[in-house]
Protein backbone atom coordinates (compact mmCIF):
# COMPACT_ATOMS: atom_id res chain seq x y z
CA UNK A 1 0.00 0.00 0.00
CA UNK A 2 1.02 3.43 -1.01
CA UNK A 3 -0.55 6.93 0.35
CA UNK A 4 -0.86 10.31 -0.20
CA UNK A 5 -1.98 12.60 2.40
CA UNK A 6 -0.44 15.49 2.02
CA UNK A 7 -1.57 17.73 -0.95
CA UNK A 8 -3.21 21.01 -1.63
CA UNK A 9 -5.47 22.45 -4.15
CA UNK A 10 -4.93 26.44 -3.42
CA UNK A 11 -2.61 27.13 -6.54
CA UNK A 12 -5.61 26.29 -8.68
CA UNK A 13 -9.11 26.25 -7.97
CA UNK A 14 -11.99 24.58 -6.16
CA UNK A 15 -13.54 22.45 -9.07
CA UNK A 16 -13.68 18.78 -9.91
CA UNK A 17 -11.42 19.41 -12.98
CA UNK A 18 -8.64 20.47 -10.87
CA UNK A 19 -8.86 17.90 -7.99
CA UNK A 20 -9.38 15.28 -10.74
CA UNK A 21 -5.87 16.16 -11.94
CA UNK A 22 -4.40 15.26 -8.41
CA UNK A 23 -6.28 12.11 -8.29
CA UNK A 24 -5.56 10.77 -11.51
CA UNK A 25 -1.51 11.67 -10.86
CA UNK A 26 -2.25 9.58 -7.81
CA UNK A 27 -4.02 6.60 -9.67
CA UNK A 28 -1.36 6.43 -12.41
CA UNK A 29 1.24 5.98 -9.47
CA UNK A 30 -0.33 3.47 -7.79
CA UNK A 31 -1.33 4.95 -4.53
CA UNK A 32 -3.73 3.36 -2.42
CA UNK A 33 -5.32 5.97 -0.05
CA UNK A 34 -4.92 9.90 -1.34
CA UNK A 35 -6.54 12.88 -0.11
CA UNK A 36 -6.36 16.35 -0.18
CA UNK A 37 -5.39 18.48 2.79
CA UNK A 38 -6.21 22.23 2.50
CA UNK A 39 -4.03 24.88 4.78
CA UNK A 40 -6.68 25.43 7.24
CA UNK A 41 -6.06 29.15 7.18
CA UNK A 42 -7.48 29.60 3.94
CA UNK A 43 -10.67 29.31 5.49
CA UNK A 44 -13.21 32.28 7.12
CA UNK A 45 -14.02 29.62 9.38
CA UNK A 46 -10.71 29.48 11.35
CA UNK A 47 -10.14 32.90 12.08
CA UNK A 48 -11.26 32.83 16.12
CA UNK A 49 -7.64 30.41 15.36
CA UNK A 50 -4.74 31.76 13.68
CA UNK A 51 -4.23 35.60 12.90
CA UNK A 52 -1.58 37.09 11.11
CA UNK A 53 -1.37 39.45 8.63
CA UNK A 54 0.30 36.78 5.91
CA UNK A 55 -2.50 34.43 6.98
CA UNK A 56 -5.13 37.28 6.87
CA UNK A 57 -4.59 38.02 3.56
CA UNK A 58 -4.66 34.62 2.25
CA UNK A 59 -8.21 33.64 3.78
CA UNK A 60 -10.38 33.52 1.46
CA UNK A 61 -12.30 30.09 1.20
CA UNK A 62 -15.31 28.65 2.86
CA UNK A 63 -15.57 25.69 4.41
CA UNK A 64 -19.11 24.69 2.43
CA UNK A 65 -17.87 24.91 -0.84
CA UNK A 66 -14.94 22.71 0.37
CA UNK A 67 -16.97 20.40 1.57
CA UNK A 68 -19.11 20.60 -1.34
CA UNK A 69 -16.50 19.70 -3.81
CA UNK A 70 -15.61 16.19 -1.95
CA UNK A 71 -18.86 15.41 -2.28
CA UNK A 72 -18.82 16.17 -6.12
CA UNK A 73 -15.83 13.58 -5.76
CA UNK A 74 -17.89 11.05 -4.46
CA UNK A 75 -20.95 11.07 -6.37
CA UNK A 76 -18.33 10.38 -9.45
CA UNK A 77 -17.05 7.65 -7.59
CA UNK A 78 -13.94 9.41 -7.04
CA UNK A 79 -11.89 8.07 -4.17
CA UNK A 80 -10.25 10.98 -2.48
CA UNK A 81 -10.15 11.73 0.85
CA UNK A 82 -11.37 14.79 2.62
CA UNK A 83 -8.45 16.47 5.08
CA UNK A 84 -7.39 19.61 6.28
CA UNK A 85 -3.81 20.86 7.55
CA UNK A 86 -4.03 22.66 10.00
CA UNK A 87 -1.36 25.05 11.81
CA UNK A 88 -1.09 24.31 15.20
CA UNK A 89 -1.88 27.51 17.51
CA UNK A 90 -0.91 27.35 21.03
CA UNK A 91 -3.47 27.95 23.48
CA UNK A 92 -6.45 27.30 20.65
CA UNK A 93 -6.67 24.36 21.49
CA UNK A 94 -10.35 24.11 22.08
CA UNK A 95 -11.20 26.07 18.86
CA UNK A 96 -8.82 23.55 17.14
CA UNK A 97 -11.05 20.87 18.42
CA UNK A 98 -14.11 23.10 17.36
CA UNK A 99 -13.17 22.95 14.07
CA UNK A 100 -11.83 19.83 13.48
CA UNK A 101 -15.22 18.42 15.06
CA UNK A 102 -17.43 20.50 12.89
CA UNK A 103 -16.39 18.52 9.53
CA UNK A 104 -16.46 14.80 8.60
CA UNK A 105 -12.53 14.96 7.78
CA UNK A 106 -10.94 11.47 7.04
CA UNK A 107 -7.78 12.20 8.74
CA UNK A 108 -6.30 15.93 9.90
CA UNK A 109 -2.75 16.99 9.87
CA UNK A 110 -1.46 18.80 12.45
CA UNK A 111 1.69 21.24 11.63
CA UNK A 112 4.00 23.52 12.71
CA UNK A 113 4.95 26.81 10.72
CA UNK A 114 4.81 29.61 13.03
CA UNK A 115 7.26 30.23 16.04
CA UNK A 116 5.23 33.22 17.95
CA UNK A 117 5.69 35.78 15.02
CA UNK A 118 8.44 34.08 12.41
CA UNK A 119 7.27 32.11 9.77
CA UNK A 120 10.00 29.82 9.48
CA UNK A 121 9.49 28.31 6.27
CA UNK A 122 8.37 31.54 4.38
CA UNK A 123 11.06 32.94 2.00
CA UNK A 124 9.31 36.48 2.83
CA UNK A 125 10.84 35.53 6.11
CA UNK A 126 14.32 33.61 5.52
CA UNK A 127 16.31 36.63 6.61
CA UNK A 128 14.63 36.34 9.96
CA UNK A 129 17.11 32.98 10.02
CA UNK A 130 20.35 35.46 10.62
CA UNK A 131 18.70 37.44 13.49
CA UNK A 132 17.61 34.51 15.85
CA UNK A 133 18.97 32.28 18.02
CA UNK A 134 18.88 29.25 16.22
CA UNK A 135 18.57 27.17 19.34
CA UNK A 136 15.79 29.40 20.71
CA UNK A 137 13.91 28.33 17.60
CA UNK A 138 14.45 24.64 17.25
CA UNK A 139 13.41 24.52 21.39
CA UNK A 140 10.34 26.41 20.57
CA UNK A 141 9.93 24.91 17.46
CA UNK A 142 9.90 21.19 19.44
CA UNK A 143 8.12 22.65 21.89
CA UNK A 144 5.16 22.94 20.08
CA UNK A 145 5.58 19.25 18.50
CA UNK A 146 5.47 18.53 21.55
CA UNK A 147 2.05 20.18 22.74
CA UNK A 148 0.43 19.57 19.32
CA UNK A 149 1.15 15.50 20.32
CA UNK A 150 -0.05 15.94 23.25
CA UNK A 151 -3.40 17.97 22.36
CA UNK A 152 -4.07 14.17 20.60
CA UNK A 153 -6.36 16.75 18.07
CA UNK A 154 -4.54 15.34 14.91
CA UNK A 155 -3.96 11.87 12.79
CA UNK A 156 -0.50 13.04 11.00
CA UNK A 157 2.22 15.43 12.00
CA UNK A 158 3.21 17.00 8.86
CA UNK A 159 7.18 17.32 8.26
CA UNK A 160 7.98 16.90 11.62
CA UNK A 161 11.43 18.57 11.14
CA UNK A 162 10.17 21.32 8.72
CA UNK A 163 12.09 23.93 10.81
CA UNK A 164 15.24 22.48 8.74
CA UNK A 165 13.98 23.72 5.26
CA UNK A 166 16.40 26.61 4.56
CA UNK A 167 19.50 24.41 5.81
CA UNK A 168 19.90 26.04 9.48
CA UNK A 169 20.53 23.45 11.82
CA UNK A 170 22.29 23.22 14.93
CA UNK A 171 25.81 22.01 15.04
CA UNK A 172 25.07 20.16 18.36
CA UNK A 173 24.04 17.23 17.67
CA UNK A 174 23.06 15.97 21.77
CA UNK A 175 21.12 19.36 21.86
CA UNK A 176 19.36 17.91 18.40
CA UNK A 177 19.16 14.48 19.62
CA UNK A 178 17.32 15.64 22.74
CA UNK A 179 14.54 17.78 20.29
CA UNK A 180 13.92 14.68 18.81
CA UNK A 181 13.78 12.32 21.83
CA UNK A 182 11.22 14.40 23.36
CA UNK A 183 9.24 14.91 20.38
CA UNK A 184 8.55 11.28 20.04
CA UNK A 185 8.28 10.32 23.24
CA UNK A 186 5.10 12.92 23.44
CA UNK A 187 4.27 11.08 19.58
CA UNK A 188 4.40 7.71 21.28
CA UNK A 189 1.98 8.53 23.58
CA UNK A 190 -0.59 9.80 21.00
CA UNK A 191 -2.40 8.53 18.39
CA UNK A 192 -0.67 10.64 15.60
CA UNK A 193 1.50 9.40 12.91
CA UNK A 194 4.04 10.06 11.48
CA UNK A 195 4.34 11.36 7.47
CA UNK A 196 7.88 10.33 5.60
CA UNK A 197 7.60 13.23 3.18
CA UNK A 198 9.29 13.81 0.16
CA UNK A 199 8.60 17.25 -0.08
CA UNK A 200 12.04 18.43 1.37
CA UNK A 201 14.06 17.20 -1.49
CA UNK A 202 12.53 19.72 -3.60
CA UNK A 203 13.48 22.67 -0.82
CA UNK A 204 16.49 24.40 0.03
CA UNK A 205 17.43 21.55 2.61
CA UNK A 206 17.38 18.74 0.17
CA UNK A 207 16.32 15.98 1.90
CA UNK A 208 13.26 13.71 3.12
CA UNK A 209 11.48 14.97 5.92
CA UNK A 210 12.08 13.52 8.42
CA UNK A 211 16.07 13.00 9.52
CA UNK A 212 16.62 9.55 9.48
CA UNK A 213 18.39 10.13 13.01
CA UNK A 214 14.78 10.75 13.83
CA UNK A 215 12.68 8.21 12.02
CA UNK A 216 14.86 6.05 13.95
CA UNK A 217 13.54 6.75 16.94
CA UNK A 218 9.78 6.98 15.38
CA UNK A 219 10.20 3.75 14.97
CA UNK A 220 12.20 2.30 18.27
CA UNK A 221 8.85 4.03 19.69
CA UNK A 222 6.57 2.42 17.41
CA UNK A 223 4.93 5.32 15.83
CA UNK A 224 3.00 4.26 12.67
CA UNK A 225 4.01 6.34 9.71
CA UNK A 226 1.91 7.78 6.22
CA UNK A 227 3.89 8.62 3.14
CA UNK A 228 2.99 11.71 1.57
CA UNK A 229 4.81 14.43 -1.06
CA UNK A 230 2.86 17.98 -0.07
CA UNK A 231 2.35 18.32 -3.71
CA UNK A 232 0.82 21.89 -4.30
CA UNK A 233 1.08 21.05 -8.47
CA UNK A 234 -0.68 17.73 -9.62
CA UNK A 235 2.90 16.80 -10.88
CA UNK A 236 4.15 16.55 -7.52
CA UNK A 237 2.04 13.83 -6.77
CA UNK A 238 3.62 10.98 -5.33
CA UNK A 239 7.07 12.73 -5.85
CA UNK A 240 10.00 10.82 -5.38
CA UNK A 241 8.61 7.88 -3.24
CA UNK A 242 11.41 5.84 -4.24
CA UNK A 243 12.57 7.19 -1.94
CA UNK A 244 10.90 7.83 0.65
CA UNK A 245 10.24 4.19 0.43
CA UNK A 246 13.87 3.58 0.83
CA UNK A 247 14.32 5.28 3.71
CA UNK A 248 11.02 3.57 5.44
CA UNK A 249 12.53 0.26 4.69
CA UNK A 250 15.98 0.83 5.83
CA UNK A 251 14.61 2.09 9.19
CA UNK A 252 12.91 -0.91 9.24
CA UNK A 253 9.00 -0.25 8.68
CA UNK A 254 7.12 -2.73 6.66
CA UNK A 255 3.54 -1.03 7.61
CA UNK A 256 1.83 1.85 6.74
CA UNK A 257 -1.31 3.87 8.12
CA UNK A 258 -4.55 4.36 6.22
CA UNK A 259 -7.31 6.37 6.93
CA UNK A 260 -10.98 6.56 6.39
CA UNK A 261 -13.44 8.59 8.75
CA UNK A 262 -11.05 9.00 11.22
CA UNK A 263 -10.54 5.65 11.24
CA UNK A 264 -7.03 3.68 10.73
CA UNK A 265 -6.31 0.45 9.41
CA UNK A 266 -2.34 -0.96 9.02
CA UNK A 267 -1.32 -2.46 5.80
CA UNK A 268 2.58 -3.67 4.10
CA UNK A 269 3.97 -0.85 3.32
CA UNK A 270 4.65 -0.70 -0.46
């Protein structure tokens, strides 16, 4: 079994034409389980969540005709899961849970792009990289994998290590180690997975999300992982699972996580 979790639709439109596109890329590569998984911000309906003026100004879908166009899907017979990615917010956690509650979502991903007021994987905001603290970051960055595991509000972390993407990363590699042990230790406690996403190789940092140093200990914990490619083009679609897959196997995972109504069932991984 293959999946695809991890995709988004905002560089296009709405409409069954352009979700078909990203479900036929994912039928043509033999995945198993795909869905789409909108950046919650883009909705009216999670304002009382996340506000920001780069958010604020890219809000600007609701919630029905999302809704509306899964169920388009799947009067066609189209199998495509409904998801949502949303940014984790401390202290929202109970309009998090709101929101998440309020739709019939097959899975949610939970992520991490904003520490306090730096948006750390926004080229509007790489400078912001040479005026922190880099430790400061990656501890508040972990932090809030941390929290978000804990909150037990999502299915799939998305790019656990994200906060890597423009190549910054600690020389230190106990004070890295120790991010890592902690955020799976809260992971192993929860009932969130894990993605292996190929989406990094086609960033500045060049490489799978996550560190294998840290998929390592994913999996010494037994935390189930999905395999997804955050495709935001149709032609990302199942991008480079070769090696993704790789990876998975050396680690030594032979399962994989689907999902369906917030439901999960194991299956070989490949």
């Amino acid at each position: 079994m293959l999946t695809d979790y991890h995709n988004h639709l905002e560089n296009g439109t709405l409409t069954l034409d352009y979700l078909e596109q990203f479900t036929n890329a994912a039928n043509n590569k033999n995945i198993g389980s795909f869905g789409i998984s909108e950046h919650a911000y883009h909705f009216y309906q999670t304002a009382d969540i996340l506000q920001n003026k780069w958010v604020n100004e890219r809000r600007y879908y609701d919630m029905k005709d999302y809704v509306s166009l899964f169920h388009q899907a799947w009067n066609k017979e189209i199998d495509v899961k409904m998801s949502i990615e949303m940014d984790y917010t401390p202290g929202k956690h109970k309009e998090m849970e709101k929101f998440i509650q309020s739709y019939d979502f097959d899975y949610v991903i939970g992520s991490v792009h904003w520490v306090g007021d730096f948006g750390i994987d926004l080229a509007e905001y790489k400078n912001e990289w040479e005026r922190r603290d880099l430790y400061d970051v990656y501890r508040k960055y972990y932090d809030q994998i941390v929290t978000l595991a804990q909150s037990n509000l999502f299915d799939i972390v998305g790019h656990i290590d994200l906060v890597k993407i423009f190549k910054y990363v600690p020389q230190d590699e106990e004070f890295l180690l120790e991010q890592y042990e902690r955020a799976t230790d809260a992971l192993a406690q929860s009932k969130t997975c894990v993605e292996i996403s190929s989406a990094g190789l086609r960033k500045p940092v060049g490489e799978l999300y996550p560190d294998p140093r840290l998929l390592r200990k994913c999996f010494e914990k037994n935390i189930p992982i999905v395999l997804s490619s955050d495709a935001h083009f149709p032609e990302h679609v199942g991008a480079d699972f070769d090696q993704s897959l790789a990876l998975a196997k050396e680690i030594g995972y032979s399962s994989i996580m689907t999902f369906s109504k917030g439901e999960r069932k194991e299956y070989p991984l490949g």
